[in-house]
Every structure is written in structure tokens, then in C-alpha cells.
PDB file of N, CA and C in Angstrom:
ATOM      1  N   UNK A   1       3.081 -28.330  77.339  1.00  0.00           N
ATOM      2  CA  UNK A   1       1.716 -27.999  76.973  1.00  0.00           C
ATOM      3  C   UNK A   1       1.253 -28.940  75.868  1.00  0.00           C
ATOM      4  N   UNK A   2       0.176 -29.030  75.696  1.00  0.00           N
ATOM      5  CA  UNK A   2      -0.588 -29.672  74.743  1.00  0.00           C
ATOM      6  C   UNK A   2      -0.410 -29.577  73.264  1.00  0.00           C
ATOM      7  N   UNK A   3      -0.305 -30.445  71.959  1.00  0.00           N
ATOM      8  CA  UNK A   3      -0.087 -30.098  70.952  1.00  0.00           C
ATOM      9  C   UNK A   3      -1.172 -29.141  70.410  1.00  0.00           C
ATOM     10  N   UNK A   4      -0.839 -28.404  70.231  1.00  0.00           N
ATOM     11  CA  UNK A   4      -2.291 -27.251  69.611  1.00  0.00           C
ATOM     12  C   UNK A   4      -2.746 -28.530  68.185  1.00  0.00           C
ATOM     13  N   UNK A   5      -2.051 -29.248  67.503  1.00  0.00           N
ATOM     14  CA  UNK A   5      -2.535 -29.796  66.312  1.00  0.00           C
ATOM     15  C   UNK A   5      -3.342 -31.241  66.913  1.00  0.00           C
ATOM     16  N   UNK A   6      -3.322 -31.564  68.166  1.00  0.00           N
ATOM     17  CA  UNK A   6      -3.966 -32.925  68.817  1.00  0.00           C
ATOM     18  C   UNK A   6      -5.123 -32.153  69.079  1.00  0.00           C
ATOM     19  N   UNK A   7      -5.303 -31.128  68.843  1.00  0.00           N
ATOM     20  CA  UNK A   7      -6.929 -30.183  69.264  1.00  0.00           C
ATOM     21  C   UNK A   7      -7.936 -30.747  67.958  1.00  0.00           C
ATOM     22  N   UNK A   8      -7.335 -30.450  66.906  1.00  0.00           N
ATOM     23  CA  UNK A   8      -8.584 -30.932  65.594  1.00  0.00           C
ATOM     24  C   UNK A   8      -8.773 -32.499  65.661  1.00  0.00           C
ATOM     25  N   UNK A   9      -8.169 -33.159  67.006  1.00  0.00           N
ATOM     26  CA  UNK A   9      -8.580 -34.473  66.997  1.00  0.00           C
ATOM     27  C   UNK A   9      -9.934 -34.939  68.445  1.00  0.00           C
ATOM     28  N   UNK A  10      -9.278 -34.159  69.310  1.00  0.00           N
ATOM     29  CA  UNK A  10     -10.172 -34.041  70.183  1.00  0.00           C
ATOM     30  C   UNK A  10     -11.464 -33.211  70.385  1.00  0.00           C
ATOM     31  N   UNK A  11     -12.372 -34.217  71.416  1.00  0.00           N
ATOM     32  CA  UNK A  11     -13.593 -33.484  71.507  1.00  0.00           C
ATOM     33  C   UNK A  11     -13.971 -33.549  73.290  1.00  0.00           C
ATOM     34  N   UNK A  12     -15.148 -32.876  73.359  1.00  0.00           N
ATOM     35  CA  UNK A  12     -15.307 -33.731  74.668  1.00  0.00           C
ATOM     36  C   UNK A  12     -16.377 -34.748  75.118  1.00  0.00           C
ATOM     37  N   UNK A  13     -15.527 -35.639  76.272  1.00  0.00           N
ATOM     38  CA  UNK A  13     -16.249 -36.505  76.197  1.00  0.00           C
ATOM     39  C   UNK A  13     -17.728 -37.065  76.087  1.00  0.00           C
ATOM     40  N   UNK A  14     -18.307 -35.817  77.320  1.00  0.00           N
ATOM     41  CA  UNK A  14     -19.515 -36.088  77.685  1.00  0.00           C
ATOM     42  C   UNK A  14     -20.368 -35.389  76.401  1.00  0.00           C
ATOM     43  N   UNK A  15     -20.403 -34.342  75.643  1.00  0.00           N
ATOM     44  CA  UNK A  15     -21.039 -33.451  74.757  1.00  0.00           C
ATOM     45  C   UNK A  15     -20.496 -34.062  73.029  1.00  0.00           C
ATOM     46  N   UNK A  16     -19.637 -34.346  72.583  1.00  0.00           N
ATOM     47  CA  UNK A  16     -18.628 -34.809  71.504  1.00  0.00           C
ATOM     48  C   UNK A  16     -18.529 -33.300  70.827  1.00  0.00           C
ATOM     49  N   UNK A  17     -18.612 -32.133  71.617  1.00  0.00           N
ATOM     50  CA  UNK A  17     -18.247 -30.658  71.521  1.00  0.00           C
ATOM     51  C   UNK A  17     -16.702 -30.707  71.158  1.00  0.00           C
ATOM     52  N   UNK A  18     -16.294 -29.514  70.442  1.00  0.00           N
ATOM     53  CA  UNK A  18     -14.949 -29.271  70.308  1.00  0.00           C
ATOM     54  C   UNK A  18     -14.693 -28.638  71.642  1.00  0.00           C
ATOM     55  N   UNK A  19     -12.923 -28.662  72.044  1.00  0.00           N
ATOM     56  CA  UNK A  19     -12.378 -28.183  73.312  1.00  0.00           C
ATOM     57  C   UNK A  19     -11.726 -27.094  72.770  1.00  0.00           C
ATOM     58  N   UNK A  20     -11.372 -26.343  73.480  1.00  0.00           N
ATOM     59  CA  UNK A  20     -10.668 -24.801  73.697  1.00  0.00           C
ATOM     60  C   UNK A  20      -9.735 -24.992  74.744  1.00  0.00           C
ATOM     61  N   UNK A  21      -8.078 -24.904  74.003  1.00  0.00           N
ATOM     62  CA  UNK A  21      -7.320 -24.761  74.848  1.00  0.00           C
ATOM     63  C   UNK A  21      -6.870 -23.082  75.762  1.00  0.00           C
ATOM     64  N   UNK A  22      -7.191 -23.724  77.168  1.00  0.00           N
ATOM     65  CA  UNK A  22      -7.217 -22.277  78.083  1.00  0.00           C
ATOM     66  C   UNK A  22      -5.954 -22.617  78.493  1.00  0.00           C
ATOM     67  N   UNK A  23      -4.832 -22.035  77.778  1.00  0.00           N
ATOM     68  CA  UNK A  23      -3.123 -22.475  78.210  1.00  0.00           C
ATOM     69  C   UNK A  23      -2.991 -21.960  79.550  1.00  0.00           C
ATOM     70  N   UNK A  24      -3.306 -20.300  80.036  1.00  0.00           N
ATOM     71  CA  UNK A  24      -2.969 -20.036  80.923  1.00  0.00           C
ATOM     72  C   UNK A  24      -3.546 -20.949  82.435  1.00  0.00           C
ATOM     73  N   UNK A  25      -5.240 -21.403  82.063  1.00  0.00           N
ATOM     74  CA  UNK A  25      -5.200 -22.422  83.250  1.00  0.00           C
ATOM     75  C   UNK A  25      -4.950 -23.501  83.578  1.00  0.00           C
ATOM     76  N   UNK A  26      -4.525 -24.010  82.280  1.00  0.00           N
ATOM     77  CA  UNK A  26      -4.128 -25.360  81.578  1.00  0.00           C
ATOM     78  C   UNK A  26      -5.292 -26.348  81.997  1.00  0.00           C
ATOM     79  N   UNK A  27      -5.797 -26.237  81.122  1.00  0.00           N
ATOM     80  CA  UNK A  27      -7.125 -26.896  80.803  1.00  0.00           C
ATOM     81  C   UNK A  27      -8.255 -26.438  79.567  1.00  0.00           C
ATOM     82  N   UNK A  28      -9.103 -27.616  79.215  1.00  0.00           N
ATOM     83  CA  UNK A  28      -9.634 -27.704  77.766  1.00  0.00           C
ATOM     84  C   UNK A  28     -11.037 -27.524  78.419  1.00  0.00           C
ATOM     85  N   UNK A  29     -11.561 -26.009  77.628  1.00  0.00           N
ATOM     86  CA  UNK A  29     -13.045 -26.027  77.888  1.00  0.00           C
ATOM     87  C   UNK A  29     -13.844 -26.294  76.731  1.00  0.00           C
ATOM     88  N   UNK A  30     -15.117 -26.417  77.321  1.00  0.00           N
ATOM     89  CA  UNK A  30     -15.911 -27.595  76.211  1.00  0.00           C
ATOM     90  C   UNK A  30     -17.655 -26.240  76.408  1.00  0.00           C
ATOM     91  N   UNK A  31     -17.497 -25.665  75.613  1.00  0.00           N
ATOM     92  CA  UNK A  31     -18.916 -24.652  75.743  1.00  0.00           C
ATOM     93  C   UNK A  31     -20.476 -25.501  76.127  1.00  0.00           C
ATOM     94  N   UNK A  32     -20.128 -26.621  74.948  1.00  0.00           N
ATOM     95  CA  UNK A  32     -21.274 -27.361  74.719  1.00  0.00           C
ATOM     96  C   UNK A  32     -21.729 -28.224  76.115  1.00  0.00           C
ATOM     97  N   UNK A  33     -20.831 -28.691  76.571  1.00  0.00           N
ATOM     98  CA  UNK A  33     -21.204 -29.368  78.015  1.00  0.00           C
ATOM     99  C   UNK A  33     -20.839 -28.462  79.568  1.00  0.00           C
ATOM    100  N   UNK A  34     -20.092 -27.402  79.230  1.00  0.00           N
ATOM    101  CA  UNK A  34     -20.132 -26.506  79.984  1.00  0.00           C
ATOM    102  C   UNK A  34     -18.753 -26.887  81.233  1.00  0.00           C
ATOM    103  N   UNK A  35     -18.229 -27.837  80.605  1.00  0.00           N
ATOM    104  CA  UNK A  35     -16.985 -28.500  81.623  1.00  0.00           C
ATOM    105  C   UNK A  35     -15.269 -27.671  81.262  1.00  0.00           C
ATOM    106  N   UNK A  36     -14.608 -28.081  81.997  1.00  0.00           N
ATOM    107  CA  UNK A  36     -13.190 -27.871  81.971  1.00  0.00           C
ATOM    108  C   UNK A  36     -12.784 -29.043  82.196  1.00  0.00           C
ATOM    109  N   UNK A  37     -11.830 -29.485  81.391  1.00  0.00           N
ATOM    110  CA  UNK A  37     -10.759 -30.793  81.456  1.00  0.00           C
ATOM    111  C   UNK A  37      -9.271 -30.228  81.717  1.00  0.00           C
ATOM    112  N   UNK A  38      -8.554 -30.421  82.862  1.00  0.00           N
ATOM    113  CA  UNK A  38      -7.338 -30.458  83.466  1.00  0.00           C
ATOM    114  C   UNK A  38      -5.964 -31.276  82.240  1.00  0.00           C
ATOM    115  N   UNK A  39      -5.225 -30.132  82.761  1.00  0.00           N
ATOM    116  CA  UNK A  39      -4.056 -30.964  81.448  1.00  0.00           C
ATOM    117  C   UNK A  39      -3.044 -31.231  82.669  1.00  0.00           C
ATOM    118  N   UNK A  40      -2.769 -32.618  82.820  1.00  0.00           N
ATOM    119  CA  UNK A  40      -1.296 -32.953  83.493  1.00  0.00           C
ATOM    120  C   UNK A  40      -0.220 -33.263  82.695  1.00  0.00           C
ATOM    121  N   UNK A  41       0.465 -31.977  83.167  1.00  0.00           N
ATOM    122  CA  UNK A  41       1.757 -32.472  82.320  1.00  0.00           C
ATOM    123  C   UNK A  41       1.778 -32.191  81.172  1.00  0.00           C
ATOM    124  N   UNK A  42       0.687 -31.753  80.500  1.00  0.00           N
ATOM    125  CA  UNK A  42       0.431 -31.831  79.114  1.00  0.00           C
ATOM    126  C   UNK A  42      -0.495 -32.485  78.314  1.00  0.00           C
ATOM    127  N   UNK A  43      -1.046 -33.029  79.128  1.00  0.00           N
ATOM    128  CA  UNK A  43      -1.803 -34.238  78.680  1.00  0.00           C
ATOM    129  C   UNK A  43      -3.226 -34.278  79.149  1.00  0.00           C
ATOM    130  N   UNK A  44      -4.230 -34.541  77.926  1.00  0.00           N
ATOM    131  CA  UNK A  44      -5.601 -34.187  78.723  1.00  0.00           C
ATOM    132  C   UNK A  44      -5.698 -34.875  79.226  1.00  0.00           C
ATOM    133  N   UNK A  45      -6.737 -34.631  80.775  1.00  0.00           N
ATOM    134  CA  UNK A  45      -7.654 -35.598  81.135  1.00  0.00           C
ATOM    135  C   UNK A  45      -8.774 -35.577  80.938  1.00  0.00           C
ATOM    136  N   UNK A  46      -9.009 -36.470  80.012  1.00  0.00           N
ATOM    137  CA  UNK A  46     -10.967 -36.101  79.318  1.00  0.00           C
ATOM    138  C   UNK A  46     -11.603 -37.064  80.171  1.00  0.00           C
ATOM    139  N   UNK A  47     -11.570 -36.810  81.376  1.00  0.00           N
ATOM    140  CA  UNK A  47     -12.672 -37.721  82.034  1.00  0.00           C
ATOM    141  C   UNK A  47     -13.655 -37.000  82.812  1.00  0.00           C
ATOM    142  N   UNK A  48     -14.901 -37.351  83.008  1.00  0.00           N
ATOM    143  CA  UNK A  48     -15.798 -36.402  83.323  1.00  0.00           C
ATOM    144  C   UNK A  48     -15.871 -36.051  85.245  1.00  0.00           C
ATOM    145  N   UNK A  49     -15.409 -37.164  85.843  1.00  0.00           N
ATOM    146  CA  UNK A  49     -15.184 -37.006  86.976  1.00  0.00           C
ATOM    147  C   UNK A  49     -13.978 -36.328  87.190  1.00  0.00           C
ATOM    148  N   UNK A  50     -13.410 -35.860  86.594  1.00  0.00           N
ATOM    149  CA  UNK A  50     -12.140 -34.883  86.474  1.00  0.00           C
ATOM    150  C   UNK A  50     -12.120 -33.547  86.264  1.00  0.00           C
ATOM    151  N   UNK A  51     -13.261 -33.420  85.560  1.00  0.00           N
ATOM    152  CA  UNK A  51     -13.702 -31.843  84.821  1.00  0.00           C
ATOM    153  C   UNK A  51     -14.532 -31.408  86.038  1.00  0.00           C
ATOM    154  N   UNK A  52     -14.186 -30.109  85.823  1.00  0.00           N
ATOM    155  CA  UNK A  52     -15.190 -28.664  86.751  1.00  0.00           C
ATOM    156  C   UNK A  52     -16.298 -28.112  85.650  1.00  0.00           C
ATOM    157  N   UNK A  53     -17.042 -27.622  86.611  1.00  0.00           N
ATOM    158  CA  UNK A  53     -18.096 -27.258  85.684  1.00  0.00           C
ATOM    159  C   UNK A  53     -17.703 -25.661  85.280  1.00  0.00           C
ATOM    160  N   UNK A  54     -18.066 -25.083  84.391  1.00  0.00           N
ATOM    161  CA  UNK A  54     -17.570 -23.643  83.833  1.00  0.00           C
ATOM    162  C   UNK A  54     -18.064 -22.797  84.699  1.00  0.00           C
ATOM    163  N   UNK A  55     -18.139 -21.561  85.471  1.00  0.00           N
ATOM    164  CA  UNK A  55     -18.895 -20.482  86.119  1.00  0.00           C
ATOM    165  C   UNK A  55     -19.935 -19.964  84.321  1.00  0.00           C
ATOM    166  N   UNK A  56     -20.672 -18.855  84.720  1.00  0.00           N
ATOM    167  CA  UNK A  56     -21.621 -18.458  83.753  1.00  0.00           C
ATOM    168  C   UNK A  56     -20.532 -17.362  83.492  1.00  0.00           C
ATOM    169  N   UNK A  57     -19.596 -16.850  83.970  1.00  0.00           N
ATOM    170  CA  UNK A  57     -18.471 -15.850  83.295  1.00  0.00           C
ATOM    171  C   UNK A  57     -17.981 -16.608  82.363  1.00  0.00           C
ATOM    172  N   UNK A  58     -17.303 -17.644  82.530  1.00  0.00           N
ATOM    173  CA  UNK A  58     -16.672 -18.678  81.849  1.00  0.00           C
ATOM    174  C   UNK A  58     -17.176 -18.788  80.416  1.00  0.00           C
ATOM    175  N   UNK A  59     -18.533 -19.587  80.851  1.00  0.00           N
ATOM    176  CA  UNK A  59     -19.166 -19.610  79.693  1.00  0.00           C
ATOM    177  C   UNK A  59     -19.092 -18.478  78.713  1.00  0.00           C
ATOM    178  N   UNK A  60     -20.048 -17.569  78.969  1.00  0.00           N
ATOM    179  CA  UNK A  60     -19.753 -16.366  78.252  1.00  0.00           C
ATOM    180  C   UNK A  60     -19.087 -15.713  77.655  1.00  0.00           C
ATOM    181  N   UNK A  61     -16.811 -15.811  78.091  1.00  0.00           N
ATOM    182  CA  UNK A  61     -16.192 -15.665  77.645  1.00  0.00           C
ATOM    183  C   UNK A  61     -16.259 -16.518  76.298  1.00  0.00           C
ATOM    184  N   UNK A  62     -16.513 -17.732  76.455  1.00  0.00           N
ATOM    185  CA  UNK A  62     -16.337 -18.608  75.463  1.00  0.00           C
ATOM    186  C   UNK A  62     -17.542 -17.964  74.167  1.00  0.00           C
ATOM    187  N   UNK A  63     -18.242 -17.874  74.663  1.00  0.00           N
ATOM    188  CA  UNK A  63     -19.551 -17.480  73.647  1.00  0.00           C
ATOM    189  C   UNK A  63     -19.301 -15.760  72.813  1.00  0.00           C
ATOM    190  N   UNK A  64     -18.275 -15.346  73.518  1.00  0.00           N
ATOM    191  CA  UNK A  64     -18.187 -14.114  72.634  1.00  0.00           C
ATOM    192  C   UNK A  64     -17.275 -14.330  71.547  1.00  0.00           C
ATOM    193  N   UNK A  65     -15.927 -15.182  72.131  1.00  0.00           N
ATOM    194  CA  UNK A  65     -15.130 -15.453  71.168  1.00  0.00           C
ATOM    195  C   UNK A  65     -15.423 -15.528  69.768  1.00  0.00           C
ATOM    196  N   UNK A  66     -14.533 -15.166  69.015  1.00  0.00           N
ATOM    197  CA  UNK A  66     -14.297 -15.340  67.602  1.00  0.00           C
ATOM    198  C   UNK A  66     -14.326 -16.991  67.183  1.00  0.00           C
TER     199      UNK A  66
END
């Protein structure tokens, strides 16, 4: 999995939003641009042709969070 401490370095690409690691789907969501970035292996892929777009559940989860 991803270093939780390589998180206060990353953003995402398309928005320069902070990411949210979603361990269980393994992937980094980004509220601000509304994407998911795929982790292979451990490793992001911050590319935008790579990312899914969030459902409006998705989102929302993110927006209640603490």
C-alpha cells in the first residue's frame, strides 16, 4: 500500500486538490475534481486518463467526512 506520509506530498493532477487514500479500493480520491486515481502495486497512478470519475454517493461520502 501506499506510504500514508507520501499523501502530504501529493495532490491531484487535474484540480492540484488534496487526495484521500480509499485503502480498501485502493485508490486516491480527489473531491475537488471529482476523480479516483488507481494504486498499482502501491503506487499512484495520477494520470487523468487513468482515473474514474466519483458516483454522487462517492462524492458525498467524501464531503461528510471529518
Amino acid at each position: 500500500m501506499v506510504d500514508r506520509s507520501l499523501l502530504n506530498f501529493l495532490v491531484c493532477p487535474v484540480s492540484g486538490g488534496p487526495l484521500l487514500l480509499k485503502s480498501d479500493l485502493r485508490e486516491l480520491w480527489c473531491l475537488k475534481s471529482g476523480l479516483a486515481y488507481p494504486l498499482n502495486e502501491g503506487i499512484p497512478v495520477l494520470l487523468k486518463q487513468a482515473a474514474r470519475c466519483l458516483s454522487s454517493a462517492e462524492r458525498a461520502s467524501l464531503q461528510e467526512a471529518p
